[in-house]
PDB file of N, CA and C in Angstrom:
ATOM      1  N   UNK A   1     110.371-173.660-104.331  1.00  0.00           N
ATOM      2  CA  UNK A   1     109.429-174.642-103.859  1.00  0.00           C
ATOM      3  C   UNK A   1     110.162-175.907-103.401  1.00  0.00           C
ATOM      4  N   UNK A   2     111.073-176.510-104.002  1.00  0.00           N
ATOM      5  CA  UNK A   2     111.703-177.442-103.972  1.00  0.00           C
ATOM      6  C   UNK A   2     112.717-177.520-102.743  1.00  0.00           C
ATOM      7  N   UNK A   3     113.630-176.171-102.316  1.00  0.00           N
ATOM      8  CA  UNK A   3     114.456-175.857-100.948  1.00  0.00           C
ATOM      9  C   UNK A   3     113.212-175.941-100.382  1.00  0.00           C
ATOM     10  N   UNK A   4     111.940-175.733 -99.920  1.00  0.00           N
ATOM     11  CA  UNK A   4     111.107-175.556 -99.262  1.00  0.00           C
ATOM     12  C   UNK A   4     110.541-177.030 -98.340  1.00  0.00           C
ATOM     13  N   UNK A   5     110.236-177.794 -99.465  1.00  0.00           N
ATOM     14  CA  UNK A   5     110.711-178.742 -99.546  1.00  0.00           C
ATOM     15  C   UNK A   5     111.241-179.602 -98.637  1.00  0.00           C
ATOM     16  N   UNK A   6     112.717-179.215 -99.022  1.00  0.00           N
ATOM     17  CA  UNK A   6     113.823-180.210 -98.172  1.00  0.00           C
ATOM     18  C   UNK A   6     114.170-179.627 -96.732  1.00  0.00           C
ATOM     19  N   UNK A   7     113.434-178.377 -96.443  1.00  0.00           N
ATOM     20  CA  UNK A   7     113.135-178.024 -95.431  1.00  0.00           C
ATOM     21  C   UNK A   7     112.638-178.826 -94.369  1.00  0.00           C
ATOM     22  N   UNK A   8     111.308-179.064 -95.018  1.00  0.00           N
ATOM     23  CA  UNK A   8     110.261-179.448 -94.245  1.00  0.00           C
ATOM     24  C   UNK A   8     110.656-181.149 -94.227  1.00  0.00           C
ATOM     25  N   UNK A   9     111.127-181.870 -95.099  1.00  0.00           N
ATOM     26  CA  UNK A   9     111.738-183.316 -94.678  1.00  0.00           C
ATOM     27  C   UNK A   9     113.103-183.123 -93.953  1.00  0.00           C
ATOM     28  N   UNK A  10     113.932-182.311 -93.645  1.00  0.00           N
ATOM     29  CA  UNK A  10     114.660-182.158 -92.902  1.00  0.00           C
ATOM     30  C   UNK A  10     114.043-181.579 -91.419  1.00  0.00           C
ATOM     31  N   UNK A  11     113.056-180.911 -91.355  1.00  0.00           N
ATOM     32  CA  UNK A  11     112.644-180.793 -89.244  1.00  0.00           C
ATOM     33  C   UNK A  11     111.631-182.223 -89.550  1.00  0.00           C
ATOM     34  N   UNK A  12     111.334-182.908 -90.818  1.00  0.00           N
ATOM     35  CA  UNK A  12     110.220-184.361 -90.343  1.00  0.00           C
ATOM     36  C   UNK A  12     111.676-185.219 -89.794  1.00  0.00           C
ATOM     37  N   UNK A  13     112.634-184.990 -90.450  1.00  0.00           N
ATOM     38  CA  UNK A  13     113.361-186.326 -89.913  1.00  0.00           C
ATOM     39  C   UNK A  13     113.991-186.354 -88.915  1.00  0.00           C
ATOM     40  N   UNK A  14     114.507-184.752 -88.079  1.00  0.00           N
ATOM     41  CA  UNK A  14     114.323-184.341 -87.113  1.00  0.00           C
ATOM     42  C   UNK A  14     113.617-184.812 -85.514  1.00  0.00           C
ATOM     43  N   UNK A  15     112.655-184.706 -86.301  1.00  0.00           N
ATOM     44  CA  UNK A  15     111.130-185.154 -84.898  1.00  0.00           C
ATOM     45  C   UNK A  15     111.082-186.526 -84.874  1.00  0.00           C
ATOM     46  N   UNK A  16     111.318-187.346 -86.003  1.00  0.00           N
ATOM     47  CA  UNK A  16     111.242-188.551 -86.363  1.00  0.00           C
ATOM     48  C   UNK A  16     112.478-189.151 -85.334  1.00  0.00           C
ATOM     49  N   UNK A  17     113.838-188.578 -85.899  1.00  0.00           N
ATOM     50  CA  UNK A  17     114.644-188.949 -85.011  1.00  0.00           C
ATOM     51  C   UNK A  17     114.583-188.837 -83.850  1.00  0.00           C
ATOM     52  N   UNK A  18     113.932-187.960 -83.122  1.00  0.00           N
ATOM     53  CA  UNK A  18     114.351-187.364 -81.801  1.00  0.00           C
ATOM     54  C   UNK A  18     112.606-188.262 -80.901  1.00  0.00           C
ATOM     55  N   UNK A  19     111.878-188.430 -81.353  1.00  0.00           N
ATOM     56  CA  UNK A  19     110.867-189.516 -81.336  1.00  0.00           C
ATOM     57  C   UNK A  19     111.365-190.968 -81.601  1.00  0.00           C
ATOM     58  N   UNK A  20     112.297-191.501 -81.747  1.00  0.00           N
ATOM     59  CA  UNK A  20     112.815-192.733 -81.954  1.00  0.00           C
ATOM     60  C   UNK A  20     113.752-193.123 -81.098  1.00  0.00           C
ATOM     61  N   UNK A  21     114.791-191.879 -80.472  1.00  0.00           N
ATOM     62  CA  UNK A  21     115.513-191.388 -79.361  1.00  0.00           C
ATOM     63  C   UNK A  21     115.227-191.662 -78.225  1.00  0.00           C
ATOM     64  N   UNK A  22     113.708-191.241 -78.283  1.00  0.00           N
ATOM     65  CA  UNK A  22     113.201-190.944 -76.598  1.00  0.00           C
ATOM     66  C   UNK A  22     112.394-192.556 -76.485  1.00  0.00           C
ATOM     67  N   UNK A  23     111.322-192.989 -78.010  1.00  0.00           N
ATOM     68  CA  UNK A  23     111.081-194.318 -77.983  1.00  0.00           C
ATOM     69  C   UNK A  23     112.451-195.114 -77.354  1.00  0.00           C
ATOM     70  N   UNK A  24     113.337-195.043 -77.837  1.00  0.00           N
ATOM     71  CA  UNK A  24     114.741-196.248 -77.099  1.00  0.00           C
ATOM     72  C   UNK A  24     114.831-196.157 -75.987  1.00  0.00           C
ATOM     73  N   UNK A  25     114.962-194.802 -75.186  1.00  0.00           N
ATOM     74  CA  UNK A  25     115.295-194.451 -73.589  1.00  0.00           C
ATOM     75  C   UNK A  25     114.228-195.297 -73.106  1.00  0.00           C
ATOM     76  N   UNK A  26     113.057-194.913 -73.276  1.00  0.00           N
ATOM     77  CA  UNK A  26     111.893-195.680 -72.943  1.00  0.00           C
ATOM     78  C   UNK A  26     111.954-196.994 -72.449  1.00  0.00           C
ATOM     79  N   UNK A  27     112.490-197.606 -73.108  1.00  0.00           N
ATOM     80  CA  UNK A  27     112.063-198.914 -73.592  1.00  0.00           C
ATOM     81  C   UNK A  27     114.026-199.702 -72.590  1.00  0.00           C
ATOM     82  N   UNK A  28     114.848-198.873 -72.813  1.00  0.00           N
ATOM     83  CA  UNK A  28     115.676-199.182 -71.846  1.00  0.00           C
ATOM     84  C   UNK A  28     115.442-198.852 -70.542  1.00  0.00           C
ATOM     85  N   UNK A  29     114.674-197.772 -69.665  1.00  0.00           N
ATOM     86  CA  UNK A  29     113.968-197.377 -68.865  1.00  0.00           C
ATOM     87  C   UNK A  29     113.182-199.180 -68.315  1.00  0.00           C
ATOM     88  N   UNK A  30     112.309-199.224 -69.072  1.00  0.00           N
ATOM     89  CA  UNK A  30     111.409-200.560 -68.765  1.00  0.00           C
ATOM     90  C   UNK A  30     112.290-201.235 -68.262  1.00  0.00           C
ATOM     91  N   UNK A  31     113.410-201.978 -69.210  1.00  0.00           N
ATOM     92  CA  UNK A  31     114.144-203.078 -69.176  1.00  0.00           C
ATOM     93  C   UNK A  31     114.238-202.901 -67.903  1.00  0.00           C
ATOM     94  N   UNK A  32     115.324-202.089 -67.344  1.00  0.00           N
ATOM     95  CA  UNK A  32     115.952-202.178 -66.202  1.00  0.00           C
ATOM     96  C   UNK A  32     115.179-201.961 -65.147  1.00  0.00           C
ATOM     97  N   UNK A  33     113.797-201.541 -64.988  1.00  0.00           N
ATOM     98  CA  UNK A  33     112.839-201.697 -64.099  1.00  0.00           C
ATOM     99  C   UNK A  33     112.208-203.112 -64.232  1.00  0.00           C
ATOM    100  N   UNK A  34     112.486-204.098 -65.229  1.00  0.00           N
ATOM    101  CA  UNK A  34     111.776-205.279 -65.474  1.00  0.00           C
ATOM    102  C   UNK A  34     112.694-206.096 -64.502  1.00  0.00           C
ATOM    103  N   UNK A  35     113.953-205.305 -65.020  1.00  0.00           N
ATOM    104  CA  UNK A  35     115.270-206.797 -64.575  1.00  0.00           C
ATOM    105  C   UNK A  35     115.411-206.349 -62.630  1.00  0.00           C
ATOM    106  N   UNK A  36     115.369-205.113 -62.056  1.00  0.00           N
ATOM    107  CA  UNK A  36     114.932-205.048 -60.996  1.00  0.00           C
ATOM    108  C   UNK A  36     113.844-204.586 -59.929  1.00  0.00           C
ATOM    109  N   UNK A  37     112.803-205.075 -60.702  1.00  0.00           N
ATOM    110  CA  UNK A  37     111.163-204.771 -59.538  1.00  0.00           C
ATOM    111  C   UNK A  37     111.005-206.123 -59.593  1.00  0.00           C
ATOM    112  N   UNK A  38     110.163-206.579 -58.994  1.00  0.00           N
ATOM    113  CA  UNK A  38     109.285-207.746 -58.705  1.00  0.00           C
ATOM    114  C   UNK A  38     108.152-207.194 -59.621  1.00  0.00           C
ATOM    115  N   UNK A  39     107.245-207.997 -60.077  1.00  0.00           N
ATOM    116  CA  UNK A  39     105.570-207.406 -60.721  1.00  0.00           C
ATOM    117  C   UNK A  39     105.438-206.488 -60.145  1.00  0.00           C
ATOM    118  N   UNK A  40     104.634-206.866 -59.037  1.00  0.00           N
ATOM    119  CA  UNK A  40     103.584-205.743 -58.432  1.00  0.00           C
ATOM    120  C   UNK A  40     104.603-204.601 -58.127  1.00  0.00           C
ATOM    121  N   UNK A  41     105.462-204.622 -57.984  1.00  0.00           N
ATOM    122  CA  UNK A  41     106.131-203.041 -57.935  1.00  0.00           C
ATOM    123  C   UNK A  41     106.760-202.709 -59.734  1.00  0.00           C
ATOM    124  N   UNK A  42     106.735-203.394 -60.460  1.00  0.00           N
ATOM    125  CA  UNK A  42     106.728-202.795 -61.964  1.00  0.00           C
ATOM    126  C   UNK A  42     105.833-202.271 -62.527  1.00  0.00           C
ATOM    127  N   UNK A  43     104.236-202.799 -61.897  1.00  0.00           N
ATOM    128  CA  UNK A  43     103.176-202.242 -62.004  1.00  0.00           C
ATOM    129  C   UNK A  43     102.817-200.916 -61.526  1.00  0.00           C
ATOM    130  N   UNK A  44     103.146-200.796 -60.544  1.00  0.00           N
ATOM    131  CA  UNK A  44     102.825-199.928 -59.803  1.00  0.00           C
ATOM    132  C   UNK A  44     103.547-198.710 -60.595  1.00  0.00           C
ATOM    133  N   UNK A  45     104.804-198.992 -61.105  1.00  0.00           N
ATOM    134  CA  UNK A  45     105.547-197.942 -61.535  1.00  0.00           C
ATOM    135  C   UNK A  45     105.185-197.531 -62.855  1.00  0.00           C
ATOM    136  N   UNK A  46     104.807-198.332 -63.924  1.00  0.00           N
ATOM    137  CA  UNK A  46     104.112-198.295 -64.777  1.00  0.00           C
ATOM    138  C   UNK A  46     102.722-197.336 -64.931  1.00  0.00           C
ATOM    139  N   UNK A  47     101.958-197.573 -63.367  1.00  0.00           N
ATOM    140  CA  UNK A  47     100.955-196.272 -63.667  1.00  0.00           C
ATOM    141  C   UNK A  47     101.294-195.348 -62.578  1.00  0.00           C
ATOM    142  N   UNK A  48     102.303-195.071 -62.288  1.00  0.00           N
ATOM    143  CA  UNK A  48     103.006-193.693 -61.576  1.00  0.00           C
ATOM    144  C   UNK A  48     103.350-193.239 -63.418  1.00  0.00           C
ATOM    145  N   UNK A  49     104.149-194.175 -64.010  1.00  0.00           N
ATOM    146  CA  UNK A  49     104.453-193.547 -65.258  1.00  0.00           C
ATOM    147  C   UNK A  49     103.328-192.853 -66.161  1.00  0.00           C
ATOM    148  N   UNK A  50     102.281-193.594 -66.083  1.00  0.00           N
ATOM    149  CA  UNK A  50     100.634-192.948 -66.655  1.00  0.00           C
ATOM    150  C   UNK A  50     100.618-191.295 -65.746  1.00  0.00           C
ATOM    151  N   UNK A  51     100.478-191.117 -64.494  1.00  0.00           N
ATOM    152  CA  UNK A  51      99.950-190.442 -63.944  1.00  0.00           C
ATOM    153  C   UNK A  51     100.768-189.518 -63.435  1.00  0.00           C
ATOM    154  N   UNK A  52     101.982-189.497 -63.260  1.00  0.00           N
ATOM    155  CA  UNK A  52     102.832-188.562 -63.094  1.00  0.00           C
ATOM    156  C   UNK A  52     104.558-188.791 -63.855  1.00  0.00           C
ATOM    157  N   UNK A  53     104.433-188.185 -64.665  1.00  0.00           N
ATOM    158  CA  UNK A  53     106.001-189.070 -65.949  1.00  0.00           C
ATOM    159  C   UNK A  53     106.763-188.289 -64.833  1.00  0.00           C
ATOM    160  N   UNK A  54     107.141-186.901 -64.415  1.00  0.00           N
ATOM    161  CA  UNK A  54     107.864-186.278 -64.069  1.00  0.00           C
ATOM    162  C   UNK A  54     108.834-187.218 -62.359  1.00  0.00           C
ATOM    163  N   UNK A  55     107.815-187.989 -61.915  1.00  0.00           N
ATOM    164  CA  UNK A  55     108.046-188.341 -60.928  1.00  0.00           C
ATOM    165  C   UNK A  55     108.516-190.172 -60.969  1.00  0.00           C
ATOM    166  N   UNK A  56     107.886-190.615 -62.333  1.00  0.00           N
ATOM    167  CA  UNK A  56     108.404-191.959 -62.822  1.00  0.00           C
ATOM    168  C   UNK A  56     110.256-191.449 -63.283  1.00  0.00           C
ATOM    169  N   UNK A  57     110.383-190.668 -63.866  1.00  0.00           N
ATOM    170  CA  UNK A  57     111.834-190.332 -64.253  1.00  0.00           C
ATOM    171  C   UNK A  57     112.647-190.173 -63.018  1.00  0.00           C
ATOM    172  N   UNK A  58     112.065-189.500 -61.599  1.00  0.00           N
ATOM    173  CA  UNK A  58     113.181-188.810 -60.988  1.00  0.00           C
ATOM    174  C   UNK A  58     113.111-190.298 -60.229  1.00  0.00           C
ATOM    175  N   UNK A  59     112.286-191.376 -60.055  1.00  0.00           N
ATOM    176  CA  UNK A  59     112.356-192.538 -59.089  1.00  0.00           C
ATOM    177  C   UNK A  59     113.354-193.308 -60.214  1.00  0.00           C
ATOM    178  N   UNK A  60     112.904-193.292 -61.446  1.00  0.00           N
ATOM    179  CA  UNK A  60     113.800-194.416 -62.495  1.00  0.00           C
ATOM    180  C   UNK A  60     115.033-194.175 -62.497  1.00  0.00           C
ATOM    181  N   UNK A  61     115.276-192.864 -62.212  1.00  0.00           N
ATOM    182  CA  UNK A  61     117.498-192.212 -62.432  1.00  0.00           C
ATOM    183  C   UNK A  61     117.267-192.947 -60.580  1.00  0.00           C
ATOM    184  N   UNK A  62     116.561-192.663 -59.794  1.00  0.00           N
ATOM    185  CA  UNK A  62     116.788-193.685 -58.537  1.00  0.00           C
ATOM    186  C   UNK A  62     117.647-194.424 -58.449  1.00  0.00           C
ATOM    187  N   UNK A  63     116.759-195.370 -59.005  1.00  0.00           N
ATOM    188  CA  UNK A  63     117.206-196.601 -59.289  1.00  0.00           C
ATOM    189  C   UNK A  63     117.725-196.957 -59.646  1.00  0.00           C
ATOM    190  N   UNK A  64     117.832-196.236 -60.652  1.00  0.00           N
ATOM    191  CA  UNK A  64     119.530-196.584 -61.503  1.00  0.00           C
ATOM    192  C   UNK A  64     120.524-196.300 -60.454  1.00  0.00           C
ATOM    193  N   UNK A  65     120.746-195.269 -60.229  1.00  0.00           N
ATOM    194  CA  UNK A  65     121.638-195.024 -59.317  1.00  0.00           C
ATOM    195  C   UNK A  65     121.700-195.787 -57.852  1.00  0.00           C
ATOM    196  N   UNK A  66     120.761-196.515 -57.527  1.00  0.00           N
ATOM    197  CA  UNK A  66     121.055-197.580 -56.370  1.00  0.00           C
ATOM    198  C   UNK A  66     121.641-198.717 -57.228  1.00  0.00           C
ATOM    199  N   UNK A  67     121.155-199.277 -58.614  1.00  0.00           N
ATOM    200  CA  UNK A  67     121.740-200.264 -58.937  1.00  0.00           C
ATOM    201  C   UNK A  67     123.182-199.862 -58.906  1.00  0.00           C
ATOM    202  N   UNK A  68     123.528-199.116 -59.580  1.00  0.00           N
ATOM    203  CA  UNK A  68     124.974-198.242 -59.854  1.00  0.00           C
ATOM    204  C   UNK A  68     126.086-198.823 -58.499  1.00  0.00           C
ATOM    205  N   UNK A  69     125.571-198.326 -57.409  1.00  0.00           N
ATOM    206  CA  UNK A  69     125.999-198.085 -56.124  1.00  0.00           C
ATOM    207  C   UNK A  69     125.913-199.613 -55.422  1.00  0.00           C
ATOM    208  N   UNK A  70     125.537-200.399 -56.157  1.00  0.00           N
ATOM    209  CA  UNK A  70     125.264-201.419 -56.031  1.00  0.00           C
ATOM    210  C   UNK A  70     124.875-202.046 -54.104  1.00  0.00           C
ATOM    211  N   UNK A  71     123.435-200.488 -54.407  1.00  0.00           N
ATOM    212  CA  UNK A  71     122.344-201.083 -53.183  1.00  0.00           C
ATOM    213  C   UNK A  71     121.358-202.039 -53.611  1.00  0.00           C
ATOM    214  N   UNK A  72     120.998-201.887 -54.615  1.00  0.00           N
ATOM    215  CA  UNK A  72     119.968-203.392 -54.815  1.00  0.00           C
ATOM    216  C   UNK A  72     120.745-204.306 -55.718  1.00  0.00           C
ATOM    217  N   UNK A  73     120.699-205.588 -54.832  1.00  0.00           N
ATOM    218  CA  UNK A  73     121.229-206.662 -55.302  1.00  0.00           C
ATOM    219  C   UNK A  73     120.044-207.506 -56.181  1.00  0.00           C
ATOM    220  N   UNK A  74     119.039-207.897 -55.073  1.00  0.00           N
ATOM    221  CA  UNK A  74     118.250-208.973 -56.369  1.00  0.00           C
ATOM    222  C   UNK A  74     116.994-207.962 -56.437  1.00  0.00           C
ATOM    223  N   UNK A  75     115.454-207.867 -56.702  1.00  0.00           N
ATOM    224  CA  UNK A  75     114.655-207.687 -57.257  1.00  0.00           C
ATOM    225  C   UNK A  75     113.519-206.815 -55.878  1.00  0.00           C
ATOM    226  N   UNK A  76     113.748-205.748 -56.598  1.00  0.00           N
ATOM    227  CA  UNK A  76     113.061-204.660 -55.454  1.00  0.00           C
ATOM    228  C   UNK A  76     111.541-204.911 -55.224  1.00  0.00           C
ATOM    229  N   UNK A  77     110.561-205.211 -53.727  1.00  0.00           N
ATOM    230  CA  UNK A  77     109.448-205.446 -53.825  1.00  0.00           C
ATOM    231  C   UNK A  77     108.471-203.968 -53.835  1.00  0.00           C
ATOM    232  N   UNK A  78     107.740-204.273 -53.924  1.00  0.00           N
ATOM    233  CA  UNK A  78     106.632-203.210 -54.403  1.00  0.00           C
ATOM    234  C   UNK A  78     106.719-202.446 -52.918  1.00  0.00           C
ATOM    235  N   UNK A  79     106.584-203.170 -51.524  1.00  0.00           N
ATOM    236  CA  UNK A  79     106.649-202.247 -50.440  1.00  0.00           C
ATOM    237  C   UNK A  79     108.263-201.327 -50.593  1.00  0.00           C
ATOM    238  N   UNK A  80     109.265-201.803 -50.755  1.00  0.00           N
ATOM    239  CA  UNK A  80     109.952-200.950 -51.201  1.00  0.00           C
ATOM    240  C   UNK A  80     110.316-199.866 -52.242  1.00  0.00           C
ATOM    241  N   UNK A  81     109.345-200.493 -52.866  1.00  0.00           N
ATOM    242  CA  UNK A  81     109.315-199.282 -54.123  1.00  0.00           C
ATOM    243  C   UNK A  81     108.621-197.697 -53.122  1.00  0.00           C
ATOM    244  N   UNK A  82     107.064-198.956 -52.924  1.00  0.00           N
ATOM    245  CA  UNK A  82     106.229-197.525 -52.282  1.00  0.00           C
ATOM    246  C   UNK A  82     107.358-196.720 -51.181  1.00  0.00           C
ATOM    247  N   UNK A  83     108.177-197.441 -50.230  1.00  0.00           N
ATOM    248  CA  UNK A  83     108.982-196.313 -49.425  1.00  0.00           C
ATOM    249  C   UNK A  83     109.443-195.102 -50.226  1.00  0.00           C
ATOM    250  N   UNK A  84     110.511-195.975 -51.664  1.00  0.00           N
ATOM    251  CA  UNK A  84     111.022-194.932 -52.088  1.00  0.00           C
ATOM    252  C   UNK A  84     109.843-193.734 -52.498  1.00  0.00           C
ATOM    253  N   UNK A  85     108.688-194.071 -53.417  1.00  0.00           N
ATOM    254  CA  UNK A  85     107.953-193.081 -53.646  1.00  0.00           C
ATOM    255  C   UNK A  85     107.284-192.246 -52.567  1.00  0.00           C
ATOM    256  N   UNK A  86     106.961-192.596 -51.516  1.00  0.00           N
ATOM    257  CA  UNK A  86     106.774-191.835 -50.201  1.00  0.00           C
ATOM    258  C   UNK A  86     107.650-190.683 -49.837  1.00  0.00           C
ATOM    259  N   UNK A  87     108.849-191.322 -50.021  1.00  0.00           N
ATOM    260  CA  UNK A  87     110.277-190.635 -49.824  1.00  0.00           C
ATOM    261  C   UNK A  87     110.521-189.200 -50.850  1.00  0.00           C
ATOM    262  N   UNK A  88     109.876-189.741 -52.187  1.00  0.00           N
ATOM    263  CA  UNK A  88     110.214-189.055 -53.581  1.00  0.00           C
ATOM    264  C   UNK A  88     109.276-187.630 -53.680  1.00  0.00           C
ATOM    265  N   UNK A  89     107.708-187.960 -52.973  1.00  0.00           N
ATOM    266  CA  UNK A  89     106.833-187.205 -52.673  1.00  0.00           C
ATOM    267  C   UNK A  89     106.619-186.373 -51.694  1.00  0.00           C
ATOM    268  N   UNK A  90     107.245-186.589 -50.757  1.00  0.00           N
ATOM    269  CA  UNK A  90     106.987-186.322 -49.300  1.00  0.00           C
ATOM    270  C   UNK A  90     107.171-184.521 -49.145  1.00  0.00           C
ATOM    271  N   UNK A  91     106.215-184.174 -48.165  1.00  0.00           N
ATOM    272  CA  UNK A  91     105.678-182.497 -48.684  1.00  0.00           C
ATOM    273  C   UNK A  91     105.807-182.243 -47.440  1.00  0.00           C
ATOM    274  N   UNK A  92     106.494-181.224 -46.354  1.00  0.00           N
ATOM    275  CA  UNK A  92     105.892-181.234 -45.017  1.00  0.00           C
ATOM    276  C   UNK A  92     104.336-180.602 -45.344  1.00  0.00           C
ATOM    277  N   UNK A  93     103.698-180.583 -43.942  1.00  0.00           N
ATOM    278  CA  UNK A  93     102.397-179.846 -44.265  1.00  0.00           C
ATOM    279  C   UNK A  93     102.932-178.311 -43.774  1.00  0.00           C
ATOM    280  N   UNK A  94     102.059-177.492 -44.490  1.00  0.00           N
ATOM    281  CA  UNK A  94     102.210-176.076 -44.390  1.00  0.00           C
ATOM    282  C   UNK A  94     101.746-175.512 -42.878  1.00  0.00           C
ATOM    283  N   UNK A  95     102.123-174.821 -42.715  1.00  0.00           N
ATOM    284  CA  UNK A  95     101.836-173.970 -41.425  1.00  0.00           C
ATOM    285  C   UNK A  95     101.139-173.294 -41.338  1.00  0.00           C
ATOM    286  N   UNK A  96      99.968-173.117 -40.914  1.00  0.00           N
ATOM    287  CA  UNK A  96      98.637-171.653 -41.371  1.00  0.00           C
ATOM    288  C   UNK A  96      98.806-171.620 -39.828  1.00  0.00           C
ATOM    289  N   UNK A  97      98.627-170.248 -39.902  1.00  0.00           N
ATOM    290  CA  UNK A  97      98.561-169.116 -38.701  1.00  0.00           C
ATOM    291  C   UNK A  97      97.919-168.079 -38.583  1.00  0.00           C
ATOM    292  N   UNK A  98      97.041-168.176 -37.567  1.00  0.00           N
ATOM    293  CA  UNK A  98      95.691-167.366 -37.532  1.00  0.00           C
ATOM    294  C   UNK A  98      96.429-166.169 -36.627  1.00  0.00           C
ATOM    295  N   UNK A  99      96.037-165.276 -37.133  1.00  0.00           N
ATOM    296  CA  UNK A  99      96.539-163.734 -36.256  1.00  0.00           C
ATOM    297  C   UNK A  99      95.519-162.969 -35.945  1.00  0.00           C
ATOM    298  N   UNK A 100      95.417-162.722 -34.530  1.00  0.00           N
ATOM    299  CA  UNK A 100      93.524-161.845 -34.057  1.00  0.00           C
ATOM    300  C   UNK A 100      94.123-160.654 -33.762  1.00  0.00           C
ATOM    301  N   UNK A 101      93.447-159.853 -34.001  1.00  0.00           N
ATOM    302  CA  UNK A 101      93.466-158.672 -33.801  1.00  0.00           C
ATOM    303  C   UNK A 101      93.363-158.046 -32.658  1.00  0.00           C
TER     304      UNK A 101
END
């Protein structure tokens, strides 16, 4: 009962850790979208982050990587954000083709 136990507080501290992990990324994520968006484009990214996480991550390594490369110098505006997300999304349209008999 007791190994059983230390089981189960060993995968809690586990999840705990690995939930405290991803809380930090998070929260360094923000920062560096705080220290380069303007508002209205931190906002904006903020509920891209609500509404699509998969697509807040691949714009946030972005960005990082323009800061990196050192393409943005001072504080990215929201119309530039939206390019990049235009850019991030962008689908051609499909081709339908009608064939008559």
């Amino acid at each position: 009962m007791a190994e059983q136990e230390d089981d189960y507080s060993k995968v809690s501290r586990k999840r705990l850790e690995a939930a405290y992990r991803k809380l930090q990324e998070e929260q360094q994520k923000k920062e560096i979208l705080r220290k380069f968006l303007d508002d209205e484009a931190y906002e904006r990214m903020m509920n891209v982050h609500i509404s699509n996480p998969d697509l807040y991550d691949q714009v946030v390594g972005l960005i990082v990587q323009l800061v990196q490369a050192r393409r943005i110098t001072g504080k990215m505006t929201d119309a530039q954000l939206r390019s990049i997300l235009e850019r991030a999304t962008y689908r051609p349209e499909p081709k339908i083709e009608f064939k008559h008999k």
